[in-house]
N, C-alpha and C. Protein backbone atom coordinates (compact mmCIF):
# COMPACT_ATOMS: atom_id res chain seq x y z
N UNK A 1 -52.51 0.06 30.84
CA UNK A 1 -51.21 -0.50 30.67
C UNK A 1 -51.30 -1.69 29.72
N UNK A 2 -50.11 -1.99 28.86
CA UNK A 2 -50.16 -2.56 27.87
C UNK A 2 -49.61 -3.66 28.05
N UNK A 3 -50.23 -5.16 27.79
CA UNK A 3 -49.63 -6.89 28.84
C UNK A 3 -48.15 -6.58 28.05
N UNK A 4 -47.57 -7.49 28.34
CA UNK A 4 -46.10 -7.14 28.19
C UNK A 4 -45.97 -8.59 26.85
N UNK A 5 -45.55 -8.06 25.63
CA UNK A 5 -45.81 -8.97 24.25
C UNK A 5 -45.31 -10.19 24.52
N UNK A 6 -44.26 -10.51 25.16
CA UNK A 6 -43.73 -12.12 25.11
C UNK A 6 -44.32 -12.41 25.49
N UNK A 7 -45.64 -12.48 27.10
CA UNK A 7 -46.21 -12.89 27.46
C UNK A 7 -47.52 -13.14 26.28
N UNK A 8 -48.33 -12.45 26.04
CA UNK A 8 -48.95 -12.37 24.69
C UNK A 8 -48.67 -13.90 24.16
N UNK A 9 -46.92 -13.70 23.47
CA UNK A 9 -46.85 -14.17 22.09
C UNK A 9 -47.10 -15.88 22.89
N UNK A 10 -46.55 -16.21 24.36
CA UNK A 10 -46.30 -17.20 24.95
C UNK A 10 -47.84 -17.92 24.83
N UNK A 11 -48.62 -17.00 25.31
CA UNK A 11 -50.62 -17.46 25.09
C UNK A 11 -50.59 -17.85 23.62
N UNK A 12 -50.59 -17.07 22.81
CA UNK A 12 -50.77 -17.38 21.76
C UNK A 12 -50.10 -18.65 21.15
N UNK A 13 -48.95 -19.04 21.33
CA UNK A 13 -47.92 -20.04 20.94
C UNK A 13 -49.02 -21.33 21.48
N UNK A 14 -49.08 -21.44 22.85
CA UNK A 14 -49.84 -22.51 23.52
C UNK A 14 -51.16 -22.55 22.74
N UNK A 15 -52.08 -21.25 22.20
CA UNK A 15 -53.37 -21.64 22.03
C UNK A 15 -53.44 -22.40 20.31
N UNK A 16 -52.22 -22.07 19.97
CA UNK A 16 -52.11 -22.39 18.55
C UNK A 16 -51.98 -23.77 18.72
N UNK A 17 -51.09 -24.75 19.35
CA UNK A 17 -50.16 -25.72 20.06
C UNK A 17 -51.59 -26.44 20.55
N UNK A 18 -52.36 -26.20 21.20
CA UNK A 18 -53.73 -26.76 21.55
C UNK A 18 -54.76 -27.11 20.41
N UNK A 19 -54.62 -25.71 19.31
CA UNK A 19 -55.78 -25.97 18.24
C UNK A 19 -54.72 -27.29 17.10
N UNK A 20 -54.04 -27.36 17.16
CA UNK A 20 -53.13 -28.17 16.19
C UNK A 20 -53.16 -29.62 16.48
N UNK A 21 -53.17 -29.97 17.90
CA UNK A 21 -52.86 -30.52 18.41
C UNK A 21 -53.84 -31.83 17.83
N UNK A 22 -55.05 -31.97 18.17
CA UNK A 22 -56.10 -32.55 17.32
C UNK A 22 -56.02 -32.62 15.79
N UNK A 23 -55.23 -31.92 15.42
CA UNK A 23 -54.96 -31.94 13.38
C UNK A 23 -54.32 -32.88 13.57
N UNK A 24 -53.23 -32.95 14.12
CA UNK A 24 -51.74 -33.87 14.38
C UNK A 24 -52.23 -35.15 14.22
N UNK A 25 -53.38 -35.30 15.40
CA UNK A 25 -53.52 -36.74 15.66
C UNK A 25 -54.53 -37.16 14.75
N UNK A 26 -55.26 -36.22 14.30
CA UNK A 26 -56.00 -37.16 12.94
C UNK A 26 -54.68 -37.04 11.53
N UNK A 27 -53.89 -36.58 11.31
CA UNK A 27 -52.96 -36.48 10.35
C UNK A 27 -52.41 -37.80 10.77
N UNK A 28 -51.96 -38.42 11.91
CA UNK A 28 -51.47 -39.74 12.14
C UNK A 28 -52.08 -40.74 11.93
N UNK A 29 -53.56 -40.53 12.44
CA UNK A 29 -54.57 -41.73 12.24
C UNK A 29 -54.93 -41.55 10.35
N UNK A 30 -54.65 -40.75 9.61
CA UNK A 30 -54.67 -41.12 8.38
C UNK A 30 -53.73 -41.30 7.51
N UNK A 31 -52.50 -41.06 8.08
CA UNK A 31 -51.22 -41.54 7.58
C UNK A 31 -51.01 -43.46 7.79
N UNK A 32 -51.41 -43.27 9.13
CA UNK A 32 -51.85 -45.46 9.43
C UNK A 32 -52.70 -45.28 8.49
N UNK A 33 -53.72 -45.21 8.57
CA UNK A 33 -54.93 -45.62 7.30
C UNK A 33 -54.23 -45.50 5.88
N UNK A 34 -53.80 -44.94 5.26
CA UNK A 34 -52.87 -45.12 3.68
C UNK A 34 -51.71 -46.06 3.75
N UNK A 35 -50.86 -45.84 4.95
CA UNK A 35 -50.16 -46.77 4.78
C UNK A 35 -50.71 -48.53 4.60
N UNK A 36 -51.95 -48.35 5.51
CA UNK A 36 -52.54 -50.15 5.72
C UNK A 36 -53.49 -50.04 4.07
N UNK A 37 -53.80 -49.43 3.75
CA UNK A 37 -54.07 -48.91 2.44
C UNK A 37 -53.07 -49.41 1.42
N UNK A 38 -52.11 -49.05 1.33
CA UNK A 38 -50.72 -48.88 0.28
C UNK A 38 -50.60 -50.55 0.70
N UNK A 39 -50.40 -51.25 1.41
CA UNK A 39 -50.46 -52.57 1.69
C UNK A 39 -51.41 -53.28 1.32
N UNK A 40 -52.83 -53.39 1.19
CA UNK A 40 -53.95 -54.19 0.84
C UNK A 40 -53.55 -54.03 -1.00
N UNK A 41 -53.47 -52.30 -1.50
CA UNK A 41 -52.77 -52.39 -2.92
C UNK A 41 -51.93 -53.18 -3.33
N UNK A 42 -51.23 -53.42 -2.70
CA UNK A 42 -49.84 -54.02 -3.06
C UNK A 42 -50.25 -55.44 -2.99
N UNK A 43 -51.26 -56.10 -2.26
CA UNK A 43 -51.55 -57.84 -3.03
C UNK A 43 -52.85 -57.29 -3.89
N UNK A 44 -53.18 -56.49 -4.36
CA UNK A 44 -54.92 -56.48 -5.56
C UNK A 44 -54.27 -57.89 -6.39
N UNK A 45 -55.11 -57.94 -7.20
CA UNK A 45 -54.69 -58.74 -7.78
C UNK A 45 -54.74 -58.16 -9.06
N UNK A 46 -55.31 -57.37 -9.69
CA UNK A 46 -55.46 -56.32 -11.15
C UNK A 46 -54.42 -54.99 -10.69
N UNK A 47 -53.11 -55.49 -11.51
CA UNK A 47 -52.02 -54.80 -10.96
C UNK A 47 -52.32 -52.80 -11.97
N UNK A 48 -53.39 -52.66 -13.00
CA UNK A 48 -53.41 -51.46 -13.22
C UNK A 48 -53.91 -50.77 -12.11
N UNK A 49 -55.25 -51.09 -11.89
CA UNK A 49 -56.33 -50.69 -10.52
C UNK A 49 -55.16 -50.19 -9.65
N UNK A 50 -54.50 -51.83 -8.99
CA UNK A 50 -53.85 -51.12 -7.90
C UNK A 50 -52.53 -50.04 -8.05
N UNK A 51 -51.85 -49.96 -9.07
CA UNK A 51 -50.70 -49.03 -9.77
C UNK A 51 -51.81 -47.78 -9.47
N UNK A 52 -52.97 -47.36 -10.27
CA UNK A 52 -53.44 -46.19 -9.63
C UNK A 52 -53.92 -45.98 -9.06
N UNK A 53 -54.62 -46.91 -7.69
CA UNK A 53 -54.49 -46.30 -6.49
C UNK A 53 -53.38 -46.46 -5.73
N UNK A 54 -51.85 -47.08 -5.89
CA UNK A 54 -51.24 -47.09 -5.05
C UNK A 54 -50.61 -45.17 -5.54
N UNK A 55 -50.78 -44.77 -6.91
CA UNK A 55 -50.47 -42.98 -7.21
C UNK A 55 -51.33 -42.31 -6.07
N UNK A 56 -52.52 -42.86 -5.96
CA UNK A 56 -53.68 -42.21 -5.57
C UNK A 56 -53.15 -41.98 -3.92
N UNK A 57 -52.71 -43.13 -3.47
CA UNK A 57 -51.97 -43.28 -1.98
C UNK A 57 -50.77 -42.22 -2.08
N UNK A 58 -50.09 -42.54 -2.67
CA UNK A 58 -48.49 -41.59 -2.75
C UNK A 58 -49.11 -39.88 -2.74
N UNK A 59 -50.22 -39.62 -3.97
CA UNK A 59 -50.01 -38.28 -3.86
C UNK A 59 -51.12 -37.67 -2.30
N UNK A 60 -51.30 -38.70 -1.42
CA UNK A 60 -52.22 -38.12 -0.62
C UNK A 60 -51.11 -37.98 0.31
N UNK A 61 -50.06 -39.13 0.30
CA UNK A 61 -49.44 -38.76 1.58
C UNK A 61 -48.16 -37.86 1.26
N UNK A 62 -47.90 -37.41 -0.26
CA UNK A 62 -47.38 -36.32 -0.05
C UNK A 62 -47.64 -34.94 0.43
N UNK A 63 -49.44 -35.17 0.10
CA UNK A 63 -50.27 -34.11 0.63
C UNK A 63 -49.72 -33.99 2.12
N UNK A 64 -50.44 -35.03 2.91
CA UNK A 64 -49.97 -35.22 4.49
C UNK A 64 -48.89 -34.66 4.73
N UNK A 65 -47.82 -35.12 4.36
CA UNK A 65 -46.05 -34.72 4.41
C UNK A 65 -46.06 -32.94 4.54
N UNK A 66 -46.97 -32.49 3.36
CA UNK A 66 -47.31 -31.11 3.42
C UNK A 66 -47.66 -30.48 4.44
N UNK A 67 -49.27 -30.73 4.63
CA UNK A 67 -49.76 -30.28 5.60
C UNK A 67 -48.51 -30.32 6.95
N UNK A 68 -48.34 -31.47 7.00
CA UNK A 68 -47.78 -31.63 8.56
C UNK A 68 -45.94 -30.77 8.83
N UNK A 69 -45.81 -30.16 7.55
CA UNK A 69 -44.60 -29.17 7.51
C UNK A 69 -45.22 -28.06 7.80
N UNK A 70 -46.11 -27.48 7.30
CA UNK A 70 -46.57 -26.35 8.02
C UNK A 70 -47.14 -26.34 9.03
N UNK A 71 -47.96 -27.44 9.65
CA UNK A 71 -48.08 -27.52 11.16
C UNK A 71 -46.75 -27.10 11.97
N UNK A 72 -46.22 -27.61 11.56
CA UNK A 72 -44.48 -27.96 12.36
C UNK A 72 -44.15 -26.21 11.79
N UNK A 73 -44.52 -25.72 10.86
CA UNK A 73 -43.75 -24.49 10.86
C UNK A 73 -44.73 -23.59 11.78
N UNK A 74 -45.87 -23.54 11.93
CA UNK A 74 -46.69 -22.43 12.54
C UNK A 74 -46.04 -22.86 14.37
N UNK A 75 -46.38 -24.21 14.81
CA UNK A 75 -45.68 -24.51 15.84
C UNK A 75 -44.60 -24.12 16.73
N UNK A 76 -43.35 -23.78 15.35
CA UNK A 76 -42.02 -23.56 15.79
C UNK A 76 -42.23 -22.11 16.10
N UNK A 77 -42.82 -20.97 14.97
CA UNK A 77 -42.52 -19.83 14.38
C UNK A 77 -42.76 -18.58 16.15
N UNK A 78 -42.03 -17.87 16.13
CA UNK A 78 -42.11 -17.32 16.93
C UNK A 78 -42.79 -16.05 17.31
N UNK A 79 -43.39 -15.76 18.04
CA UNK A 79 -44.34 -14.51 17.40
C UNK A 79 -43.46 -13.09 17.98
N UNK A 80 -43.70 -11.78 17.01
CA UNK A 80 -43.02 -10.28 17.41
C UNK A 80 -44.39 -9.78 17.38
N UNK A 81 -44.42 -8.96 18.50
CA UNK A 81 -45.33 -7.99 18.32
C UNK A 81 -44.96 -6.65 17.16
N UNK A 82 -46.04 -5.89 16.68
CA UNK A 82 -45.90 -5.27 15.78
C UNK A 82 -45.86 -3.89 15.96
N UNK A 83 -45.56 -3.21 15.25
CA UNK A 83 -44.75 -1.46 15.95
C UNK A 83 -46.14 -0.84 16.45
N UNK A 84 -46.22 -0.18 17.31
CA UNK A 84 -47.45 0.28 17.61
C UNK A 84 -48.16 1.13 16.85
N UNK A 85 -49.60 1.33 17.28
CA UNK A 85 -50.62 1.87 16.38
C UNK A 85 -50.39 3.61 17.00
N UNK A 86 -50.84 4.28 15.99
CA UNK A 86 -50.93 5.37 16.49
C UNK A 86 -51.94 5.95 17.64
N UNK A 87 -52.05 6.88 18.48
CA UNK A 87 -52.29 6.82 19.54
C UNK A 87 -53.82 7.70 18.97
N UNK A 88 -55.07 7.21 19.96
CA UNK A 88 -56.05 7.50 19.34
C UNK A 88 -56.95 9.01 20.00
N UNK A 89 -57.80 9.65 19.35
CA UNK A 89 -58.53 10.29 20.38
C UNK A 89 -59.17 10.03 21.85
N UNK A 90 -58.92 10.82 22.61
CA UNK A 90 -59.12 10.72 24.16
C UNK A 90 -60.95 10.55 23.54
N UNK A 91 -61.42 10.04 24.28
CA UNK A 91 -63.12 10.13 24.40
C UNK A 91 -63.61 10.78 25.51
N UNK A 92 -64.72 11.23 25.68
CA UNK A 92 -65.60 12.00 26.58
C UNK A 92 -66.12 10.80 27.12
N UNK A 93 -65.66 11.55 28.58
CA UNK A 93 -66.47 10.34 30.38
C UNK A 93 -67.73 10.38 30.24
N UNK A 94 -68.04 9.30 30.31
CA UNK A 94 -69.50 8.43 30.33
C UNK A 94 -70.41 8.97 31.73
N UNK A 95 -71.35 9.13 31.12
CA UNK A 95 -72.60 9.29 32.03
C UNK A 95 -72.48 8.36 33.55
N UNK A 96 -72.52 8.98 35.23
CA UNK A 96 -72.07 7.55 36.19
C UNK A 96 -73.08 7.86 36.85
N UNK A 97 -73.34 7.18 37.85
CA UNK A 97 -74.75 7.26 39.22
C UNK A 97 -74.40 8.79 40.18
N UNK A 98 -73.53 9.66 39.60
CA UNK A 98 -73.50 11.00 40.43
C UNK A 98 -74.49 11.73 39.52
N UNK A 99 -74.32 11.23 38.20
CA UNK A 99 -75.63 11.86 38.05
C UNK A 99 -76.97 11.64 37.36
N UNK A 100 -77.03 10.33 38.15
CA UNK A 100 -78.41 10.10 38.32
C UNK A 100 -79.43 10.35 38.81
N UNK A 101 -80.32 10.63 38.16
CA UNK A 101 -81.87 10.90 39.16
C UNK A 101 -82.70 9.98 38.65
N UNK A 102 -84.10 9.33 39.69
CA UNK A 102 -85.46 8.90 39.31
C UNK A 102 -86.30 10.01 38.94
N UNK A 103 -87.52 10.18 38.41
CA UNK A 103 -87.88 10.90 37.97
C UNK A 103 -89.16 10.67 37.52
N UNK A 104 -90.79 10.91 38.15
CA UNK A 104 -91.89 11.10 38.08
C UNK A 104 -91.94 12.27 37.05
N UNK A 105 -92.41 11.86 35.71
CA UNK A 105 -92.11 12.67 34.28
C UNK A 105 -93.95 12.82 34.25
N UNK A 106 -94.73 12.47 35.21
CA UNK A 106 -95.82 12.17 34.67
C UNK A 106 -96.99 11.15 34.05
N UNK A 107 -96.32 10.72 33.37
CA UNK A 107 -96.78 9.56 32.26
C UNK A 107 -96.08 8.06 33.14
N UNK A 108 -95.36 8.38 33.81
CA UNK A 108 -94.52 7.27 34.19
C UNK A 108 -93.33 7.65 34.91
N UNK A 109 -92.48 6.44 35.43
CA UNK A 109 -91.02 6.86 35.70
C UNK A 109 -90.21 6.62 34.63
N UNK A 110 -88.74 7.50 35.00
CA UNK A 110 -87.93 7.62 33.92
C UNK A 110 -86.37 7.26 35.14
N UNK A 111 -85.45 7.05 34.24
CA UNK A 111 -84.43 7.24 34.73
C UNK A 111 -83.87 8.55 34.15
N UNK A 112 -82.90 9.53 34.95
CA UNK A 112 -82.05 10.42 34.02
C UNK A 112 -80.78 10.57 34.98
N UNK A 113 -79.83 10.68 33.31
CA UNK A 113 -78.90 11.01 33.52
C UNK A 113 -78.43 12.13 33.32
N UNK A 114 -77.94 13.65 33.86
CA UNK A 114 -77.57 14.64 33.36
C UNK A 114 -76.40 14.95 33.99
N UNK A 115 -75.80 15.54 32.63
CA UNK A 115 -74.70 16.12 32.84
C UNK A 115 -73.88 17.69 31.97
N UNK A 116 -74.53 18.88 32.83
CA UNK A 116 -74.76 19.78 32.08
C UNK A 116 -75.61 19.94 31.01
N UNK A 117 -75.25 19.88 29.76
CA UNK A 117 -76.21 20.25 28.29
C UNK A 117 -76.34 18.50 27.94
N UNK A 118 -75.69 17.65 28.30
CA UNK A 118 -75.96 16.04 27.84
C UNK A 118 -77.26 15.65 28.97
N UNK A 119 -78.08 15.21 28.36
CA UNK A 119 -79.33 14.72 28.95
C UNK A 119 -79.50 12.97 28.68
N UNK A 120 -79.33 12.01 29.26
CA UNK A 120 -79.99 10.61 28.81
C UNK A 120 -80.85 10.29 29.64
N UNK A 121 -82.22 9.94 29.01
CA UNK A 121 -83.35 9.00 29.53
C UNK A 121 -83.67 7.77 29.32
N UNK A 122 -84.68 7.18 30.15
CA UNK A 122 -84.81 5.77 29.97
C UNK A 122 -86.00 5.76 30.61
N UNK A 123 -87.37 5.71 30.04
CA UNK A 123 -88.67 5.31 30.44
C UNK A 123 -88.27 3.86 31.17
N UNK A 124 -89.05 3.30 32.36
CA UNK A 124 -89.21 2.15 33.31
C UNK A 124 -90.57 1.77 32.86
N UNK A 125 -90.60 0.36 32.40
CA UNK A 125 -91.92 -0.34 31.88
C UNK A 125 -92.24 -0.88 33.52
N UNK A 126 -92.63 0.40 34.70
CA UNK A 126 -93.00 -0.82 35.81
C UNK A 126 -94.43 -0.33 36.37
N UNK A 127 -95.04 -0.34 36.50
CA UNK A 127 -96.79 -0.37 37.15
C UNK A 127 -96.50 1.02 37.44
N UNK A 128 -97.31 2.51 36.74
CA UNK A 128 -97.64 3.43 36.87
C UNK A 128 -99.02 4.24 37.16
N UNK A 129 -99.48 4.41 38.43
CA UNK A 129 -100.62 4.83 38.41
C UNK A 129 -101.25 6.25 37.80
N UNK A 130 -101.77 6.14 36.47
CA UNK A 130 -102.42 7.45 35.69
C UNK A 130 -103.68 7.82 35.91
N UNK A 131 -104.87 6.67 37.17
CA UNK A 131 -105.30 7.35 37.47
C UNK A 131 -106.55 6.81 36.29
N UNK A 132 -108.24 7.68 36.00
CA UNK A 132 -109.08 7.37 35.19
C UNK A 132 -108.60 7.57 33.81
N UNK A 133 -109.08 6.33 32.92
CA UNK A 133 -108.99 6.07 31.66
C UNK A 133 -109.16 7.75 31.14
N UNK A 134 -108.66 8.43 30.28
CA UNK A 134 -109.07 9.66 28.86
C UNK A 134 -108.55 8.81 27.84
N UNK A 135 -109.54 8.80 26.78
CA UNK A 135 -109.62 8.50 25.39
C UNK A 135 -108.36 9.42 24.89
N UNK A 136 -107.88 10.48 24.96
CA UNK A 136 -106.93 11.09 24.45
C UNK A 136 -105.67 11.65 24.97
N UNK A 137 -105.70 10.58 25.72
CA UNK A 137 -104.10 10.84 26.33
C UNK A 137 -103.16 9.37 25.75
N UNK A 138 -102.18 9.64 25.37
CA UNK A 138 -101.20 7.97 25.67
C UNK A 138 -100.92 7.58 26.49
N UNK A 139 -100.31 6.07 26.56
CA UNK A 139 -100.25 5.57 27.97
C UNK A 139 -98.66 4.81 27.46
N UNK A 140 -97.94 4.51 28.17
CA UNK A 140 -97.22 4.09 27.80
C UNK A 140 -97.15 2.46 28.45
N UNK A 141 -96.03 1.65 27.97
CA UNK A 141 -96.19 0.48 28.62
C UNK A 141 -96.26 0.21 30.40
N UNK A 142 -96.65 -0.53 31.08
CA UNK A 142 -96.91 -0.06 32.60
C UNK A 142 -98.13 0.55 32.50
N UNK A 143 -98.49 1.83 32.29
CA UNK A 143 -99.18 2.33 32.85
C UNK A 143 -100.42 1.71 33.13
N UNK A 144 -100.85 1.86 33.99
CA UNK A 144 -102.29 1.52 35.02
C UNK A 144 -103.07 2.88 34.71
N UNK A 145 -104.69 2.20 34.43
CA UNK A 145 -105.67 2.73 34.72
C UNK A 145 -107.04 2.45 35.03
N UNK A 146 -108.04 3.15 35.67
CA UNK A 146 -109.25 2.80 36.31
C UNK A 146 -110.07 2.97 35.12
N UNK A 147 -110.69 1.68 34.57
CA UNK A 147 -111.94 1.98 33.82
C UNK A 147 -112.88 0.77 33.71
N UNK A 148 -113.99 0.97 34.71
CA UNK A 148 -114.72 -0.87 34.65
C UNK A 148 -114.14 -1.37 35.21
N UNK A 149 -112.94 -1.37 35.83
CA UNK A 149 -111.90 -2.13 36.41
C UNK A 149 -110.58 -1.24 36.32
N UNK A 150 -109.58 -2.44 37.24
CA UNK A 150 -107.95 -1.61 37.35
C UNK A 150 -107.48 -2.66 35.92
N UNK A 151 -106.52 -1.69 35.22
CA UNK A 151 -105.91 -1.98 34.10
C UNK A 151 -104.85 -1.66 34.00
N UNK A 152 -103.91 -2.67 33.49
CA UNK A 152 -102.28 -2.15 32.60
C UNK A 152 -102.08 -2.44 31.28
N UNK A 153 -100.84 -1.26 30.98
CA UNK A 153 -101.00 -1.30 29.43
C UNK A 153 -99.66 -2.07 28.53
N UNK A 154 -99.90 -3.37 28.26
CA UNK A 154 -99.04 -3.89 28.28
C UNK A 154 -97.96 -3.75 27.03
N UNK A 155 -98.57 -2.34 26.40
CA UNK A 155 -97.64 -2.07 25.33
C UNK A 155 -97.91 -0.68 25.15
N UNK A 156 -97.76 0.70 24.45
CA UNK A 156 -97.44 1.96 24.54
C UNK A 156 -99.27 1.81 23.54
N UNK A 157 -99.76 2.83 23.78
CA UNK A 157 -101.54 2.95 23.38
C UNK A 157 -101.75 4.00 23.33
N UNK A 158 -102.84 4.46 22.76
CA UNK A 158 -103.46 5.62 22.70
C UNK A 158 -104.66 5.56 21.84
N UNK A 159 -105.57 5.94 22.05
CA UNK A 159 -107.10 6.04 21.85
C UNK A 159 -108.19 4.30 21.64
N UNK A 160 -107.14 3.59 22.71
CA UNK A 160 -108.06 2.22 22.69
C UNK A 160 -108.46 1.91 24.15
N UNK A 161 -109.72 1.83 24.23
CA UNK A 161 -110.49 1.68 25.95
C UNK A 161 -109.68 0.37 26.23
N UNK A 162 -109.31 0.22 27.31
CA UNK A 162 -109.43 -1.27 28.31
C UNK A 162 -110.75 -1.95 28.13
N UNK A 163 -110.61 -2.92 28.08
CA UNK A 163 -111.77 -3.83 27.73
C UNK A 163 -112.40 -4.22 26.16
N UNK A 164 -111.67 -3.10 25.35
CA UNK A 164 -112.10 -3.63 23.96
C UNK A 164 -111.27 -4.20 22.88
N UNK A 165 -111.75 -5.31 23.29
CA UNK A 165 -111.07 -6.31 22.47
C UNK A 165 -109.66 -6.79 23.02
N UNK A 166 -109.12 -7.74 21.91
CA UNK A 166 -107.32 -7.85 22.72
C UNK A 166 -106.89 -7.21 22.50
N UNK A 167 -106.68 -6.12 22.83
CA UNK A 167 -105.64 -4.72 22.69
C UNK A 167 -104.41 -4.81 23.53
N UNK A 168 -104.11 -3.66 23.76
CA UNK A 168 -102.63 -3.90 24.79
C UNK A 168 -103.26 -3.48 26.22
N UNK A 169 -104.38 -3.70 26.73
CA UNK A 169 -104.29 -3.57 28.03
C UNK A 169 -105.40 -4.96 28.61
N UNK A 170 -104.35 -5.56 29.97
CA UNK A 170 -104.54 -6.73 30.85
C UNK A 170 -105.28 -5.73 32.17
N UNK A 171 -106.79 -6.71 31.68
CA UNK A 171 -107.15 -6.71 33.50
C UNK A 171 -106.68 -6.78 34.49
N UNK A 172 -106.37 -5.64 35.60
CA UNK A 172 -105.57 -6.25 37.05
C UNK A 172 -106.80 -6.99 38.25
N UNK A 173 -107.74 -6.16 37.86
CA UNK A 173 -108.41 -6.37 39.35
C UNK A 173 -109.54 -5.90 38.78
N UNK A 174 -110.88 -6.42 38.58
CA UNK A 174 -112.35 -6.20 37.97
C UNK A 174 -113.13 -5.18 39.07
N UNK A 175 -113.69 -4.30 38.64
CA UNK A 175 -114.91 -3.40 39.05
C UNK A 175 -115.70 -4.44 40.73
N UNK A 176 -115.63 -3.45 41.87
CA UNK A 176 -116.55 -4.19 42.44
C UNK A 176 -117.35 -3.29 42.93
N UNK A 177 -118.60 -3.86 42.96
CA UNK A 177 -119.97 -2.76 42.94
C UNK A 177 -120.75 -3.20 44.37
C-alpha cells in the first residue's frame, strides 16, 4: 500500500524547513556582519577604498536578499505528488526456511536451499572433521585434519601439508606420543 502523498509532501515540507533552518541563521549572522561592516566603511577615512568596499558590501547583500528569496520560496512551495509510474513486473518468491536443509556435502557443511530446478548453496567456514591429511584432496576453509597433530585450514588449500611453513593451516592440538 502506497503512504498517502500529503502525508509524504507534509515530511518532506518539515525536513526541508529543518535543513534551511541553519542557512537562515547563518544568512542573519552575515547580514549583521555587512551591515556592522557597511558602518566601519562609512567612517574609513580614504573615501575611494571605502566607496569600493562599501559596492563590495551592497553587492553581497544583494546576493543575501537573493539567496534568502529562494529560501522563502522552497519553504512556502507546496509539494504534488507526480502521476504514477507504470506498474512493474511481478518477481519470482524468494528462496524461505521451508526449504531449507543442512547438509554434510562431504568436504564440509553446506546450507541448501531448494526449490524444484532452483538450487542455492552456501559452504559454512565452521570446524569440519576430514579425518587424515591426503596430499591430493582440497580442503576447504574449516576443515580439520590429523597430521603430526590436529589441524584447521584457515583458508581453502590443496596440496600443502600442515606444518609447512605459514600456510593456511593453524595447529589445534599437537601429536601426543
Amino acid at each position: 500500500m502506497l503512504p498517502d502523498p500529503t502525508l509524504v509532501a507534509d515530511v518532506v515540507v518539515e525536513a526541508v524547513k529543518a535543513t534551511v533552518a541553519p542557512l537562515l541563521a547563518r544568512l542573519a549572522a552575515t547580514e549583521t556582519a555587512l551591515v556592522a561592516l557597511q558602518a566601519t566603511i562609512a567612517q574609513a577615512a580614504k573615501a575611494e577604498a571605502a566607496a569600493a568596499l562599501e559596492r563590495r558590501v551592497e553587492a553581497l547583500l544583494a546576493d543575501v536578499g537573493t539567496v534568502r528569496e529562494k529560501v522563502a520560496a522552497v519553504e512556502v512551495k507546496t509539494l504534488q505528488p507526480g502521476p504514477p509510474g507504470t506498474p512493474g513486473k511481478d518477481g519470482a518468491d524468494g528462496l524461505g526456511f521451508d526449504e531449507l536443509e543442512c547438509v554434510d556435502d562431504g568436504t564440509g557443511m553446506v546450507l541448501r536451499l531448494t526449490r524444484g530446478d532452483q538450487v542455492k548453496s552456501v559452504a559454512l567456514a565452521i570446524p569440519y572433521d576430514r579425518g587424515p591429511f591426503r596430499i591430493e584432496e582440497a580442503y576447504a576453509k574449516g576443515n580439520c585434519v590429523v597430521h603430526n597433530g590436529y589441524w584447521i585450514a584457515k583458508a581453502a588449500t590443496k596440496g600443502i601439508r600442515p606444518g609447512e611453513g605459514p600456510g593456511p593451516w593453524r595447529l589445534i592440538q599437537k601429536s601426543v606420543r
